[in-house]
C-alpha atoms as a PDB file:
ATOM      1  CA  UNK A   1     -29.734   0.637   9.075  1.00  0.00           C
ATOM      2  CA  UNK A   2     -30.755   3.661  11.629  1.00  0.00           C
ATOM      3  CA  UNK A   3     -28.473   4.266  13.948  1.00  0.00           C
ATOM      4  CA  UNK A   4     -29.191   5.133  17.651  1.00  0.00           C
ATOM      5  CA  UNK A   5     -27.750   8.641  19.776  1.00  0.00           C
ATOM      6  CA  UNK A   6     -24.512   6.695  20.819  1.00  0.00           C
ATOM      7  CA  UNK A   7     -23.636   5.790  16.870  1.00  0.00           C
ATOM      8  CA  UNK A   8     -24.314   9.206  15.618  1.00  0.00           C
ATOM      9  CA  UNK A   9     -22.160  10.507  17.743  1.00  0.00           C
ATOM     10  CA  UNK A  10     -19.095   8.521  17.650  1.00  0.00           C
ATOM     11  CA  UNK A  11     -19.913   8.256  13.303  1.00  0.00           C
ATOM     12  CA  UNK A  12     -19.770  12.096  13.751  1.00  0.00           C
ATOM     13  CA  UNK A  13     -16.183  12.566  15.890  1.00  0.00           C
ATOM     14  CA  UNK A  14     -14.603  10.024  14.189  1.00  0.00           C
ATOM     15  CA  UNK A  15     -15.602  11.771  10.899  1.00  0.00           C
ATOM     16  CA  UNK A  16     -14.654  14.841  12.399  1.00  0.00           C
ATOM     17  CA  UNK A  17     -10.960  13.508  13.272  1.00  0.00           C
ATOM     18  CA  UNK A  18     -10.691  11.591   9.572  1.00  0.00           C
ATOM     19  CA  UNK A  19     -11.030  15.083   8.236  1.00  0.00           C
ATOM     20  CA  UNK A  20      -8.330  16.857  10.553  1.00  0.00           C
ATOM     21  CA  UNK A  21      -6.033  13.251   9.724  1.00  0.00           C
ATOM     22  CA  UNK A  22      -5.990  14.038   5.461  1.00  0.00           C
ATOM     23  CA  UNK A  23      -6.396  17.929   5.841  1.00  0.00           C
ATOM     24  CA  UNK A  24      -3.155  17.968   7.997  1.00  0.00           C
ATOM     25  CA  UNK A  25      -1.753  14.867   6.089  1.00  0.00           C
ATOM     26  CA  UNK A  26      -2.618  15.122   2.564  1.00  0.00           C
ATOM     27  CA  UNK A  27      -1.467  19.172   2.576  1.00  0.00           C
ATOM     28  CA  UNK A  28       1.913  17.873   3.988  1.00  0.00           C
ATOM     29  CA  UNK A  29       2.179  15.294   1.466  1.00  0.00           C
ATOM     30  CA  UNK A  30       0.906  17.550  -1.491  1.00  0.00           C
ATOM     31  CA  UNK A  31       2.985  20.557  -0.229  1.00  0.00           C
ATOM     32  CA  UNK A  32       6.432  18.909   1.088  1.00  0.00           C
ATOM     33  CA  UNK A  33       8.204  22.374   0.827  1.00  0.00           C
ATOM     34  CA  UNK A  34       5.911  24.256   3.328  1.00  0.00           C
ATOM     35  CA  UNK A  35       8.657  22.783   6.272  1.00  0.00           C
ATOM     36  CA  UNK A  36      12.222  22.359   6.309  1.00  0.00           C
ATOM     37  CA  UNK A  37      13.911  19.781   4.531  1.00  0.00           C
ATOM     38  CA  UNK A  38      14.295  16.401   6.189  1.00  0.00           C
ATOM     39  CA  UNK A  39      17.679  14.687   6.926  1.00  0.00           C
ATOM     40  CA  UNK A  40      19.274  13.283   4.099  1.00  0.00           C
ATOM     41  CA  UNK A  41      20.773  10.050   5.061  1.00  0.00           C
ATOM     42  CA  UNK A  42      17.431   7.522   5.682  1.00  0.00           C
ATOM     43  CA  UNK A  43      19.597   6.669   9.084  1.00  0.00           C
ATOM     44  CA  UNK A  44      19.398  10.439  10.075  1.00  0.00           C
ATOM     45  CA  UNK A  45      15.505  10.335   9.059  1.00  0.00           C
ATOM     46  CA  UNK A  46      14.878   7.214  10.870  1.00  0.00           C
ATOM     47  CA  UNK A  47      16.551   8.547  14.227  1.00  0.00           C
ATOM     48  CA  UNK A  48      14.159  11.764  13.923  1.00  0.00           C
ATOM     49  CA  UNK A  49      11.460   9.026  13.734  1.00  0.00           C
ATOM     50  CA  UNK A  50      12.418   7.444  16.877  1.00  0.00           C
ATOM     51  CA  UNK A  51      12.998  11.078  18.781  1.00  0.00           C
ATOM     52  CA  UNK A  52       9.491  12.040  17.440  1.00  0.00           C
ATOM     53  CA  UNK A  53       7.902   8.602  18.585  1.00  0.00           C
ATOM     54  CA  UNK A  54       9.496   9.581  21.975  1.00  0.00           C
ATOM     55  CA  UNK A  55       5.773  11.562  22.557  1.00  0.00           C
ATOM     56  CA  UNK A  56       4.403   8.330  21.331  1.00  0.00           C
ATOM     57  CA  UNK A  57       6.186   6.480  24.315  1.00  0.00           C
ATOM     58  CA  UNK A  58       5.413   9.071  26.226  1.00  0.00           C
ATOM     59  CA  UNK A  59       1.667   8.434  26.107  1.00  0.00           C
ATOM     60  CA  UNK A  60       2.282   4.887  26.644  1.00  0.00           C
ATOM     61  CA  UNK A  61       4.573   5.526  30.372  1.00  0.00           C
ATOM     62  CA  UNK A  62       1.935   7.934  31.282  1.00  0.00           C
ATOM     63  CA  UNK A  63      -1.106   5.291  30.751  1.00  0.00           C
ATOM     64  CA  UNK A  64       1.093   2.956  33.081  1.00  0.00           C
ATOM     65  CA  UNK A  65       2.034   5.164  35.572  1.00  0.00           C
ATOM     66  CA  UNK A  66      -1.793   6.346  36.054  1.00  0.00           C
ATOM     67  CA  UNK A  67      -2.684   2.366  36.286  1.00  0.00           C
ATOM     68  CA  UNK A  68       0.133   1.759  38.785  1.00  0.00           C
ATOM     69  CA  UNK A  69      -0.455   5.104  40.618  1.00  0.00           C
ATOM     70  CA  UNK A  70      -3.701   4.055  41.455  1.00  0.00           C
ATOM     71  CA  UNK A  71      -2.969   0.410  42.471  1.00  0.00           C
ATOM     72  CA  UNK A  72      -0.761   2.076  44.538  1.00  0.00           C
ATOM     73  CA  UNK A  73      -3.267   4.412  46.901  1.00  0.00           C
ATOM     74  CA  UNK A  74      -5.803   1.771  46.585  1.00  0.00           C
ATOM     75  CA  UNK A  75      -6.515  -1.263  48.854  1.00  0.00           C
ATOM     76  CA  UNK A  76      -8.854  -2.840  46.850  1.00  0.00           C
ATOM     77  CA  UNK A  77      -6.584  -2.974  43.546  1.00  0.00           C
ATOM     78  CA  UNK A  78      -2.849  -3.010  45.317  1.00  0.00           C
ATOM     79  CA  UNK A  79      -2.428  -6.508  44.481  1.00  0.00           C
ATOM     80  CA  UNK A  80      -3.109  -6.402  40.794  1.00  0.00           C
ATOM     81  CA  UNK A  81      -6.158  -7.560  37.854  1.00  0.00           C
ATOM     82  CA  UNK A  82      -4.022 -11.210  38.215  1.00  0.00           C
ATOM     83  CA  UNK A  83      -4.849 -11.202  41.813  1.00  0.00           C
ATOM     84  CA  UNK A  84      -8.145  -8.971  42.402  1.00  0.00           C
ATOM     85  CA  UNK A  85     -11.469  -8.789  40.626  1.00  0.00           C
ATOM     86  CA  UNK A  86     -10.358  -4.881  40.396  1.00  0.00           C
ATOM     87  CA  UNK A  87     -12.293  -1.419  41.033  1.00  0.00           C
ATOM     88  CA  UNK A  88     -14.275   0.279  38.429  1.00  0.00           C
ATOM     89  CA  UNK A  89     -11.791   2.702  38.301  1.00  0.00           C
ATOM     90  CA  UNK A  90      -8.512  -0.136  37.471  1.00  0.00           C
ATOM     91  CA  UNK A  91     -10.986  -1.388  35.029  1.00  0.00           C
ATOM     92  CA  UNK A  92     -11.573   2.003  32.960  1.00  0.00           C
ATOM     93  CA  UNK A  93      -7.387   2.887  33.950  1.00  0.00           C
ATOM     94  CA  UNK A  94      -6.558  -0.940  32.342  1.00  0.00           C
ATOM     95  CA  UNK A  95      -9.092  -0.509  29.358  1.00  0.00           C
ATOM     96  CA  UNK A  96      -7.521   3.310  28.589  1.00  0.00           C
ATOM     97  CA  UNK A  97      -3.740   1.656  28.874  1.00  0.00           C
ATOM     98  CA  UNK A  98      -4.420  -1.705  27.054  1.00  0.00           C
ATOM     99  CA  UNK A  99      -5.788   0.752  24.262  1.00  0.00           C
ATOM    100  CA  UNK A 100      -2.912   3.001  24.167  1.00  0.00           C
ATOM    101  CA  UNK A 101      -0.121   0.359  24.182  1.00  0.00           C
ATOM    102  CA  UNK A 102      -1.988  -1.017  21.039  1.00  0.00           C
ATOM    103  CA  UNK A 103      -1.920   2.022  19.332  1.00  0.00           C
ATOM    104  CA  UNK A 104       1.605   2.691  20.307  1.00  0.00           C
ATOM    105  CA  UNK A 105       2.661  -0.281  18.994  1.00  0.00           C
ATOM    106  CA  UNK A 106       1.138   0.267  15.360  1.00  0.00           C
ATOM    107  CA  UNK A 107       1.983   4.029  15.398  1.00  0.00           C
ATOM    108  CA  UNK A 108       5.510   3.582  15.758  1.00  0.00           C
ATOM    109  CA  UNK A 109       5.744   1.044  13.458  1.00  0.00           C
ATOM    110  CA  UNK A 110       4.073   2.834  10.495  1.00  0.00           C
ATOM    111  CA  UNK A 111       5.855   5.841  11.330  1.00  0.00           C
ATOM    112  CA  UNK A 112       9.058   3.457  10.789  1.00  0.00           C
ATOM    113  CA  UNK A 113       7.457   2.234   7.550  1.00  0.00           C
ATOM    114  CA  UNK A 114       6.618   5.787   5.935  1.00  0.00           C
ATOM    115  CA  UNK A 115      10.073   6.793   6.735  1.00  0.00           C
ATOM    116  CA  UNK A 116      11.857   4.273   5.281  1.00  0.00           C
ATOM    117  CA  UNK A 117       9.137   3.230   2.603  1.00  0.00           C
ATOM    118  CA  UNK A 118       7.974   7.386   1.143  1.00  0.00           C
ATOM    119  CA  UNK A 119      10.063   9.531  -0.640  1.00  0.00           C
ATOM    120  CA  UNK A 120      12.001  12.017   2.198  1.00  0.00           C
ATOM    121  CA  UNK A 121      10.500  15.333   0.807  1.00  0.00           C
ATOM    122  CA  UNK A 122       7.117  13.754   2.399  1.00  0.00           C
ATOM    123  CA  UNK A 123       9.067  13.083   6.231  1.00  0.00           C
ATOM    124  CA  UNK A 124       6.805  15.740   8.032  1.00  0.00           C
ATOM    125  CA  UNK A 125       3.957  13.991   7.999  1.00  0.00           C
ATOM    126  CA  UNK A 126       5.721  12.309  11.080  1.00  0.00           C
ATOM    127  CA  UNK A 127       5.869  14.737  13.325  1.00  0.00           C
ATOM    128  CA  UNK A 128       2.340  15.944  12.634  1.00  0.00           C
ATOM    129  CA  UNK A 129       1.153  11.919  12.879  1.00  0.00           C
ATOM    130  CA  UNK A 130       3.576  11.956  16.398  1.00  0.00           C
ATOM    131  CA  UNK A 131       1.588  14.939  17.349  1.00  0.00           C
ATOM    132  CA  UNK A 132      -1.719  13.816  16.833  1.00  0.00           C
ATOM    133  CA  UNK A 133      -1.243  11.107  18.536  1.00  0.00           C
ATOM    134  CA  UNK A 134      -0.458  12.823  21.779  1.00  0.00           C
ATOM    135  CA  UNK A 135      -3.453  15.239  21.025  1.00  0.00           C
ATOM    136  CA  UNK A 136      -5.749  12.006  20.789  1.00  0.00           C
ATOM    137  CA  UNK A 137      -4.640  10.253  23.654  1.00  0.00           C
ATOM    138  CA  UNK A 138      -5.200  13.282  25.589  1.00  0.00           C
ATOM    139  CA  UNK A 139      -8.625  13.757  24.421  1.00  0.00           C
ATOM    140  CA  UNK A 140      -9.528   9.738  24.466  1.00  0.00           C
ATOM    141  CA  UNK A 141      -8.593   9.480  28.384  1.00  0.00           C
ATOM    142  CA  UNK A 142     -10.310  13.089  28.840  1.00  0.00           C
ATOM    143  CA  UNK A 143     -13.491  12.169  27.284  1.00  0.00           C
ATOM    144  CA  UNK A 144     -13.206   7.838  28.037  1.00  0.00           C
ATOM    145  CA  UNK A 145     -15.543   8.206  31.082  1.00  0.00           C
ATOM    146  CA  UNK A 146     -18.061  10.028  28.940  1.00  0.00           C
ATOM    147  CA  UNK A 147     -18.752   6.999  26.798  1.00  0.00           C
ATOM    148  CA  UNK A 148     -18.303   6.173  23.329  1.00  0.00           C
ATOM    149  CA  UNK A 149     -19.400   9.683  21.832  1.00  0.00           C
ATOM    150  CA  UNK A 150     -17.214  11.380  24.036  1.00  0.00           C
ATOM    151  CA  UNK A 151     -13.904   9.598  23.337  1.00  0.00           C
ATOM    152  CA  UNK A 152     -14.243   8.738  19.922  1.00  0.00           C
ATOM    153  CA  UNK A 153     -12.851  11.554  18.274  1.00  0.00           C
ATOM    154  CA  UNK A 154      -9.338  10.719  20.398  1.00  0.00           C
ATOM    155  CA  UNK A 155      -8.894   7.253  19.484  1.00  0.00           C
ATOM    156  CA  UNK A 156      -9.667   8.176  15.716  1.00  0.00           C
ATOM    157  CA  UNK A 157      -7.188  11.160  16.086  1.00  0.00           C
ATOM    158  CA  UNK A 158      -4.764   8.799  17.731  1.00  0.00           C
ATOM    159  CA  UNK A 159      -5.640   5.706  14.870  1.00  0.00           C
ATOM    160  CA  UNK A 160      -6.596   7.634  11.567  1.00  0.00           C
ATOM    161  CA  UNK A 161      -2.899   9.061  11.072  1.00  0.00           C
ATOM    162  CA  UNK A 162      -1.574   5.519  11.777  1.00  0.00           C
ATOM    163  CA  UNK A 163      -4.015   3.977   8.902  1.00  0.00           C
ATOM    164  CA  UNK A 164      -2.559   6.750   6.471  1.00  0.00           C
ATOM    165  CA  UNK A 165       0.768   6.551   6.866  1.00  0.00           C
ATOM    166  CA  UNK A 166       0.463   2.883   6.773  1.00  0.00           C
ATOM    167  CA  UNK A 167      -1.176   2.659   3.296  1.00  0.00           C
ATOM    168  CA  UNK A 168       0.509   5.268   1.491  1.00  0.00           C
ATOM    169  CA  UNK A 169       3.541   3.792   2.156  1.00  0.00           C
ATOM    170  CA  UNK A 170       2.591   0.259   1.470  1.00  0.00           C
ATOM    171  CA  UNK A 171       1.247   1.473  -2.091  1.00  0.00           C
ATOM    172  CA  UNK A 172       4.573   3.406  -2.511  1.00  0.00           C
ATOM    173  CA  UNK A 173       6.378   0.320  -1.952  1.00  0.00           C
ATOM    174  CA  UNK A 174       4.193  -1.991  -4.089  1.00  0.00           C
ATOM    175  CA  UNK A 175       3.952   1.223  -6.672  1.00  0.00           C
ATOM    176  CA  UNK A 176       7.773   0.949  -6.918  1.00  0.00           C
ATOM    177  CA  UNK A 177       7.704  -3.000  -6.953  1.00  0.00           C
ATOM    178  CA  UNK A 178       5.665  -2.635 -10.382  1.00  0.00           C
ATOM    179  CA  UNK A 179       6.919   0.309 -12.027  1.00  0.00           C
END
């Protein structure tokens, strides 16, 4: 299968952000003692989880706030998608929002999951995911009205981390459940 200009591109920034996700992952899994030492208590680790995934929310008020900020100042979109046909512009704002809540919604619940599901020593690979999420929204709304190349490397810098977390810890749970 040959793919065309468009494919190359986003095949090469989402490679590019898989990389950063299990350089910046993996070394903080392989090499727990390079940061401080998590809470204890899994209650104290799970509320640094949900201070952390504050940045994740964050991202997600923002993406409203542009949406509704520009409903606001314009005519044409004041009364809403339910009521309008909607500018190019509340299109591209609703697209970039409609992506970000989804991500925001599976973010914060993996980074619940390798919390309570990983062994503690392994906790700062929360704050790095919590981090590169806020990178990769940043870059995904920076580079959305560039096309598919352009924002590609965001969403994959905002997803990738998510997809890690989520499977380590679900094969440290079921590794646990068999051993």
């Amino acid at each position: 299968m040959s793919l065309d200009g468009k494919q190359r591109g986003v095949l090469r920034n989402m490679l590019a952000a898989l990389a950063i996700t299990i350089i910046t992952l993996g070394a903080l899994v392989l090499w727990p003692q390079a940061l401080p030492a998590p809470p204890a208590s899994l209650a104290d680790r799970l509320a640094l989880t949900l201070q952390w995934d504050s940045l994740v929310l964050l991202c997600l008020v923002l993406s409203i706030g542009l949406l509704a900020r520009h409903r606001f100042f314009t005519p044409a979109d004041i009364d809403g998608s339910g009521l309008t046909a909607g500018t190019g512009r509340a299109h591209v704002l609703q697209a970039m929002l409609q992506n970000t809540l989804e991500q925001a919604v599976i973010a914060v619940l993996a980074h619940l999951l390798w919390t309570a599901a990983t062994d503690p020593a392994w906790y700062g690979a929360v704050p790095a995911a919590a981090l590169m999420f806020v990178a990769g929204r940043v870059l995904f709304v920076a580079g959305y009205a560039g096309g598919a190349p352009a924002r590609a490397f965001g969403f994959a810098l905002t997803f990738y981390p998510t997809v890690f977390l989520t499977l380590v810890a679900i094969g440290s749970i079921l590794f646990r459940a068999l051993h």
